[in-house]
Protein backbone atom coordinates (compact mmCIF):
# COMPACT_ATOMS: atom_id res chain seq x y z
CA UNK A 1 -125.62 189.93 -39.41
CA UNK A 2 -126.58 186.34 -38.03
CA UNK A 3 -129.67 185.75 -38.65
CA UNK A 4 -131.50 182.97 -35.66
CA UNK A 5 -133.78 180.56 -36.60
CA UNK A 6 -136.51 179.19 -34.51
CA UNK A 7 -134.46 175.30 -34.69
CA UNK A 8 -131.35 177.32 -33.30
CA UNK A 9 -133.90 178.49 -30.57
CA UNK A 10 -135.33 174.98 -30.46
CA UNK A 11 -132.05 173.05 -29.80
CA UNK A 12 -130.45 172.23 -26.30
CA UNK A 13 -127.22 173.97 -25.88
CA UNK A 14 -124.09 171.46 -25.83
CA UNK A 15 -123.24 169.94 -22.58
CA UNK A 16 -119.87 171.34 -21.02
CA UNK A 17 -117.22 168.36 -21.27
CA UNK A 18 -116.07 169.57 -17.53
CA UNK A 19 -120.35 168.51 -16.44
CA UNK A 20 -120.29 165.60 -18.43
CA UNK A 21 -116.68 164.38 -16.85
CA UNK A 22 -118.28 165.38 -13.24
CA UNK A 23 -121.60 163.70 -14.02
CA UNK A 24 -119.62 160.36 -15.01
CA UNK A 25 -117.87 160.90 -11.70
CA UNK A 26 -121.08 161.20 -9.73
CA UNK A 27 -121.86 157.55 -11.44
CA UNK A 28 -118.95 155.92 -10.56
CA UNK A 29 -118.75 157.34 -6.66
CA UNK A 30 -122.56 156.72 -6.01
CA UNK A 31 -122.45 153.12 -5.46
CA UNK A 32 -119.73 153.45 -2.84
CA UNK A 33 -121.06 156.29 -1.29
CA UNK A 34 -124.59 154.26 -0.82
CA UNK A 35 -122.30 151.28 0.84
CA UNK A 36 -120.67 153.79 2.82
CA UNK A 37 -123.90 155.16 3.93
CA UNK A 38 -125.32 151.67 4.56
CA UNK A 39 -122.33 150.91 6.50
CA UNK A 40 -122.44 153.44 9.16
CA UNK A 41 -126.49 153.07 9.03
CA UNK A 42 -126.19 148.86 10.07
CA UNK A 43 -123.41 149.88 12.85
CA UNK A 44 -126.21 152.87 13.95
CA UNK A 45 -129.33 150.97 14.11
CA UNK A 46 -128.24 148.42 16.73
CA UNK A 47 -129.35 145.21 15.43
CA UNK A 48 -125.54 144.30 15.43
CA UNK A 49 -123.23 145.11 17.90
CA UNK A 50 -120.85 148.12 17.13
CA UNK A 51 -118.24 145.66 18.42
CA UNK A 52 -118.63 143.47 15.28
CA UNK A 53 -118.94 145.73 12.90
CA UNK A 54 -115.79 148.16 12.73
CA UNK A 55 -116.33 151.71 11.56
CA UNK A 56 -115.77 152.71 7.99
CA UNK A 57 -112.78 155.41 9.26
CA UNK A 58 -111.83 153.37 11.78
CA UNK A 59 -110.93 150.29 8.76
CA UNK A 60 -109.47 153.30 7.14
CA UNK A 61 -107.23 154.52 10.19
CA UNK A 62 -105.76 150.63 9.83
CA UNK A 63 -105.28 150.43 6.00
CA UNK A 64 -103.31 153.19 6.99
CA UNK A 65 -101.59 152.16 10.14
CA UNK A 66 -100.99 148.66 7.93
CA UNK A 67 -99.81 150.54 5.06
CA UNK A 68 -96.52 151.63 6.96
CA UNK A 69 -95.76 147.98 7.66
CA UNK A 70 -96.47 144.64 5.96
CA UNK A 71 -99.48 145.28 3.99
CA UNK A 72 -97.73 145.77 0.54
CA UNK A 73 -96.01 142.76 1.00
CA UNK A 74 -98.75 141.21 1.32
CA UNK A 75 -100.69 142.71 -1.74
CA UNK A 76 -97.77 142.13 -3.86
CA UNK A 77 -97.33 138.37 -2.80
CA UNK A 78 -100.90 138.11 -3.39
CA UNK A 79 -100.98 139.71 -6.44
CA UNK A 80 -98.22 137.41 -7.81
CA UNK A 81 -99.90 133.92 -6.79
CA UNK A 82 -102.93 134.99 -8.78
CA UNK A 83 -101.09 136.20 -11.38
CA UNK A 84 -99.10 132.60 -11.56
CA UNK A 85 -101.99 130.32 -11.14
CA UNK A 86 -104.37 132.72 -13.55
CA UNK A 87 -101.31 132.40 -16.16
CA UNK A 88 -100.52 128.97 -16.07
CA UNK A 89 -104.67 127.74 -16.21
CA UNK A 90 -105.86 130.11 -18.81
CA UNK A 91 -102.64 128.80 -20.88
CA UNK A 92 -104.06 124.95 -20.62
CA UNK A 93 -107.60 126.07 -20.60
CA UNK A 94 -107.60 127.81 -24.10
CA UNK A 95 -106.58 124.95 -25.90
CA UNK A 96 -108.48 122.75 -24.20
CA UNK A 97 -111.34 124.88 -24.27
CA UNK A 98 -110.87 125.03 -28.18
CA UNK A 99 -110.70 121.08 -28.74
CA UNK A 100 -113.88 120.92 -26.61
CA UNK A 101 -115.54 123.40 -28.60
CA UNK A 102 -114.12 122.55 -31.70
CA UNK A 103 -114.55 118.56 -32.23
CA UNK A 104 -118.13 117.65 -30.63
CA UNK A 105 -117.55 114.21 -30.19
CA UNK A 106 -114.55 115.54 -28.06
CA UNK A 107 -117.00 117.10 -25.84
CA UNK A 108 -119.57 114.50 -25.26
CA UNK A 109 -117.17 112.29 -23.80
CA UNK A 110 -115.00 115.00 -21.93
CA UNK A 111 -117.69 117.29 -20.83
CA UNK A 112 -118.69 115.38 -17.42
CA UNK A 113 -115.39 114.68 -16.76
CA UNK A 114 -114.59 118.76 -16.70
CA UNK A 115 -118.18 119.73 -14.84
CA UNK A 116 -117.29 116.73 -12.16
CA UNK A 117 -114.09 118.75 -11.63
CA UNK A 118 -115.28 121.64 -11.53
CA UNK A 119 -117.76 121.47 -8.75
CA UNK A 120 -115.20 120.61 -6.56
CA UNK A 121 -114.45 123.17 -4.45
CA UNK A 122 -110.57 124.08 -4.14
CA UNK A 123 -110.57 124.36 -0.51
CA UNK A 124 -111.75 120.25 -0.31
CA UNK A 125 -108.77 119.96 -1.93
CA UNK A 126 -105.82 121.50 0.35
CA UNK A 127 -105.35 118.11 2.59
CA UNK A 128 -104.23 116.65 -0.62
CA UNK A 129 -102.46 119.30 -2.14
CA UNK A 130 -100.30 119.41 1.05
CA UNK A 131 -99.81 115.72 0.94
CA UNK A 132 -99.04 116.10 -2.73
CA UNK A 133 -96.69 118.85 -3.39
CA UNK A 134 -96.14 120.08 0.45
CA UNK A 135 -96.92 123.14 2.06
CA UNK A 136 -94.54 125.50 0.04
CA UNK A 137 -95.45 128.47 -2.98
CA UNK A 138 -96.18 125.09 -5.97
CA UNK A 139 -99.21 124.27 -3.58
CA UNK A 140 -100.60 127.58 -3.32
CA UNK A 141 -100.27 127.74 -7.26
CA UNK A 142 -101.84 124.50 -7.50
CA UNK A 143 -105.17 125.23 -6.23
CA UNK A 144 -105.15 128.76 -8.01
CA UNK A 145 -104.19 126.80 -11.21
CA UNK A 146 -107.06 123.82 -10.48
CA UNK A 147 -109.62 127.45 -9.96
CA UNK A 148 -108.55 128.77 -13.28
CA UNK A 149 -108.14 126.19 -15.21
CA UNK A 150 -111.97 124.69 -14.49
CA UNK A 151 -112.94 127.81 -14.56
CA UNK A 152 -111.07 129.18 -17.96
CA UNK A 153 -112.50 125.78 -19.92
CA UNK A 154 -115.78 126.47 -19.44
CA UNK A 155 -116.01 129.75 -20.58
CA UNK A 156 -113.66 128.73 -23.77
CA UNK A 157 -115.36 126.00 -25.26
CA UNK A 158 -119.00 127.43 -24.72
CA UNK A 159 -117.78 130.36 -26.57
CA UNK A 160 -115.77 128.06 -29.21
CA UNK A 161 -119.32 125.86 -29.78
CA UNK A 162 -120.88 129.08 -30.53
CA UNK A 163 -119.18 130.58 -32.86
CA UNK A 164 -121.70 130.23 -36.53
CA UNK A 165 -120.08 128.01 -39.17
CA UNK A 166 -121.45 130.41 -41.87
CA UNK A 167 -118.12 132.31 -41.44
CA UNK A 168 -115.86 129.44 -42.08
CA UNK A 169 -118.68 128.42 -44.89
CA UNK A 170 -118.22 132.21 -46.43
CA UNK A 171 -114.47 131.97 -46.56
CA UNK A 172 -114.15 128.51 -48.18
CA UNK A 173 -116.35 129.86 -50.74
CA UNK A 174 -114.05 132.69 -51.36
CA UNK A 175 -111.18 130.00 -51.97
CA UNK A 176 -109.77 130.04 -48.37
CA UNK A 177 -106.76 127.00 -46.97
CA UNK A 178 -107.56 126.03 -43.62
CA UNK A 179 -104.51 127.72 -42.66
CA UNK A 180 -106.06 131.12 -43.81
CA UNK A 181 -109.32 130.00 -42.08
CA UNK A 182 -107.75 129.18 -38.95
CA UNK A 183 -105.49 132.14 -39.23
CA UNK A 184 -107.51 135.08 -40.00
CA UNK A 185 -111.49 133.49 -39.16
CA UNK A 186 -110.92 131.34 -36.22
CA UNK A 187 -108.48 133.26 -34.10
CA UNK A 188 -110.26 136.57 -34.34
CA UNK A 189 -113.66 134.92 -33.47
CA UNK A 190 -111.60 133.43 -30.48
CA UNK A 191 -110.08 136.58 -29.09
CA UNK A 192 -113.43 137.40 -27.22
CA UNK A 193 -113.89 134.32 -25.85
CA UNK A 194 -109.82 133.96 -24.25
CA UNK A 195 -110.18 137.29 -22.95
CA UNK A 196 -113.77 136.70 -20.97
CA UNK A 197 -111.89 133.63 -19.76
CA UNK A 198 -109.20 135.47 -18.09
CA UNK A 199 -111.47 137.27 -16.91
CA UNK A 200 -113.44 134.94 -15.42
CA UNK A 201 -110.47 133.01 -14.21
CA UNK A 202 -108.86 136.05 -12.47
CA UNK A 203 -112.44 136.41 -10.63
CA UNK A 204 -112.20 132.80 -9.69
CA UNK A 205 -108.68 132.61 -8.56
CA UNK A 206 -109.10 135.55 -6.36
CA UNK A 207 -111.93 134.28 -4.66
CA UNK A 208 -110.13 131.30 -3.73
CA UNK A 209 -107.06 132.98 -2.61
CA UNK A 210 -107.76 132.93 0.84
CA UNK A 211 -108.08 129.25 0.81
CA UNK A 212 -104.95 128.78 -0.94
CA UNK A 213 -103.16 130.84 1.21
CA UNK A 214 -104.39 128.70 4.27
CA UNK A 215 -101.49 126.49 3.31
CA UNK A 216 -98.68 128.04 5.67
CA UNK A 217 -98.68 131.21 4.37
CA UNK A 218 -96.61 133.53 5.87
CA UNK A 219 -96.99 136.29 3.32
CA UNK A 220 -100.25 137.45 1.66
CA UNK A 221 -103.80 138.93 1.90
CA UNK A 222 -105.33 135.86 2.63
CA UNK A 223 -102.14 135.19 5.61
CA UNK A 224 -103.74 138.88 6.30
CA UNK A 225 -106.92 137.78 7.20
CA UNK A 226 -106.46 134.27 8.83
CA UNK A 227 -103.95 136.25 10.95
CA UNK A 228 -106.31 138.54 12.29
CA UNK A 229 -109.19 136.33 12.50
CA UNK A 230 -107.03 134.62 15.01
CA UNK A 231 -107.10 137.57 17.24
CA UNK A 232 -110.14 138.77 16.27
CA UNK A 233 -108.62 142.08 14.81
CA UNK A 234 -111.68 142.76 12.65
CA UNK A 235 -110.79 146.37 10.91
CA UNK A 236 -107.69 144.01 9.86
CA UNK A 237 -110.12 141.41 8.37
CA UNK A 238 -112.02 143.97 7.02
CA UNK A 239 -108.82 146.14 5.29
CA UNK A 240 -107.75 142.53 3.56
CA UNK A 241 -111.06 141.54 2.01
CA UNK A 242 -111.63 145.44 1.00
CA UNK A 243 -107.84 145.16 -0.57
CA UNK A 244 -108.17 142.09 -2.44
CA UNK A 245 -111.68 143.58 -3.80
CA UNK A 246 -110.32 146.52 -5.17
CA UNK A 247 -106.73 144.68 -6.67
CA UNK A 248 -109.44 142.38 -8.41
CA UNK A 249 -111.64 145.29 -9.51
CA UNK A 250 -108.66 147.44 -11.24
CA UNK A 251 -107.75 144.26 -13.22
CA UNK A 252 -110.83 143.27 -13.92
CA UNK A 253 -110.74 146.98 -15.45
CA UNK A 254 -107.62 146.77 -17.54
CA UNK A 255 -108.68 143.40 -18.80
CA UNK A 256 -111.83 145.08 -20.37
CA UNK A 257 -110.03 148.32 -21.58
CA UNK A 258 -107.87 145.23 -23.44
CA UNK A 259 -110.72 143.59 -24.57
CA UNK A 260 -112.20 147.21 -26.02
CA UNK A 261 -108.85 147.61 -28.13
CA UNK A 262 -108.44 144.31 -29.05
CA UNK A 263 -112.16 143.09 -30.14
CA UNK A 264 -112.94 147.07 -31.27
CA UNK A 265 -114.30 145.42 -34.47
CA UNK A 266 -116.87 143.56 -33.25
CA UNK A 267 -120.06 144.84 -32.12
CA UNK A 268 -121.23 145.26 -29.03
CA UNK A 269 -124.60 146.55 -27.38
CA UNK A 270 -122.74 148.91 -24.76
C-alpha cells in the first residue's frame, strides 16, 4: 500500500507538456494579436482616414491576390541581394573587425575613419553608386555591402576589444604556441561576436533594401513598394514592408538557433 505524505500533498502537480506548448504559443501570438487589435482600433477611431490606412484582411486579401503573381519573385530576388551584400561585408568586416580589436594602436588611427563612414547613410550614396558601377544588380550589392560592412565592423571589433586577456594569460601559462592560442582561445571567444555581427548586418542590410532597390529595380520587395507607392496602392505597400519584416524575422531566428548550437558552452543569462 502507498503510503502519502503531507510533501506529496504539498507539491504542485506537473504541468501537462500539451499546456506548457499552448502557453508558449499564447506568448508568441500575443504581440501580434495586440497589433492586430491596434490596427483595426486606429482605422475605427477616426483620427485617420480609413482611406489611408488599409484593413488588416483587406492587406491579407492582396498578399494573397499577389501571391498568385509576382510576389515570390520578388521575395526571392530580395532575399538573394541581402543574402549577397550580407555575405560579402560580414566576410571583410570580421577581419577587419579583428585587427581593430586586436592591435589598439590599429584602432586609434582607424576608428574615425570607420564611424565617419558609417554615419553615412546608404541612400546619400545611390547618385554615386549609379555613376560608379551603373544601374545594374553590382550597384544594388554595393550599397547592401557598404550597410553590412559598417555595420559588421562595429560590432566585431567592440566584441574583439573585449574579450579579457586573462584567458590568453592562463593558456601561456599552461605552455600554449600562439598557434594553439589563436586556434583553440581566440577563435572560440570570437564565434559570439561574428555571429551577433551577421546578425546585425542582416538587420542593417534589410533596412536599406528599399533604397538599394531604388536603383532600377525591376524585381524585388523594395521594386514592390516604390511600384505601388506610385499608384498609391497602399495594401500593396503595406503586404511588402509586412513581407520583408517577417523574411528578416525568420532569419534573424535561424541565426540565433545557430548561435545556441554553436556558442552552447558559454553562458548566457536567458
Amino acid at each position: 500500500m502507498t503510503t502519502v505524505t503531507s510533501a506529496d500533498l504539498a507539491a504542485p502537480a506537473p504541468v501537462p507538456r500539451a499546456r506548457r506548448l499552448l502557453g508558449r504559443v499564447g506568448l508568441v501570438l500575443a504581440p501580434w494579436l495586440l497589433i492586430l487589435l491596434a490596427w483595426y482600433a486606429v482605422r475605427a477611431s477616426g483620427l485617420v482616414s480609413p482611406a489611408l490606412v488599409p484593413a488588416p484582411h483587406a492587406v491579407l486579401a492582396k498578399f494573397l491576390e499577389l501571391a498568385r503573381g509576382r510576389l515570390a519573385a520578388d521575395m526571392w530576388m530580395s532575399t538573394q541581394r541581402v543574402f549577397l551584400g550580407v555575405a560579402l561585408g560580414v566576410s571583410l568586416a570580421v577581419p577587419v573587425g579583428f585587427c581593430l580589436g586586436w592591435y589598439r594602436g590599429l584602432r586609434g588611427l582607424i576608428d574615425p575613419v570607420i564611424n565617419f563612414f558609417r554615419a553615412l547613410p546608404p541612400i546619400a550614396l545611390i547618385p554615386l553608386v549609379i555613376v560608379y558601377f551603373g544601374i545594374g544588380e553590382t550597384a544594388k550589392t554595393v550599397i547592401l555591402f557598404y550597410a553590412s560592412f559598417f555595420a559588421g565592423v562595429i560590432v566585431m571589433y567592440e566584441g574583439i576589444a573585449q574579450i579579457s586577456p586573462i584567458f590568453i594569460k592562463v593558456a601561456r601559462t599552461l605552455g600554449a604556441t600562439d598557434l594553439e592560442i589563436f586556434g583553440k582561445v581566440i577563435v572560440p571567444l570570437t564565434i559570439p561576436h561574428i555571429l551577433t555581427a551577421v546578425r546585425v548586418a542582416l538587420g542593417v542590410a534589410w533596412a536599406t533594401l528599399v533604397a538599394s532597390e531604388l536603383i532600377a529595380a525591376q524585381q524585388g520587395l523594395g521594386a514592390l513598394i516604390q511600384d505601388a507607392s506610385a499608384f498609391f496602392q497602399l495594401d500593396t505597400i503595406y503586404v511588402g514592408i509586412i513581407c520583408i519584416g517577417f523574411i528578416a524575422l525568420a532569419m534573424d531566428l535561424a541565426l540565433r538557433a545557430a548561435t545556441r548550437r554553436l556558442v552552447a558552452w558559454q553562458d548566457r543569462i536567458a
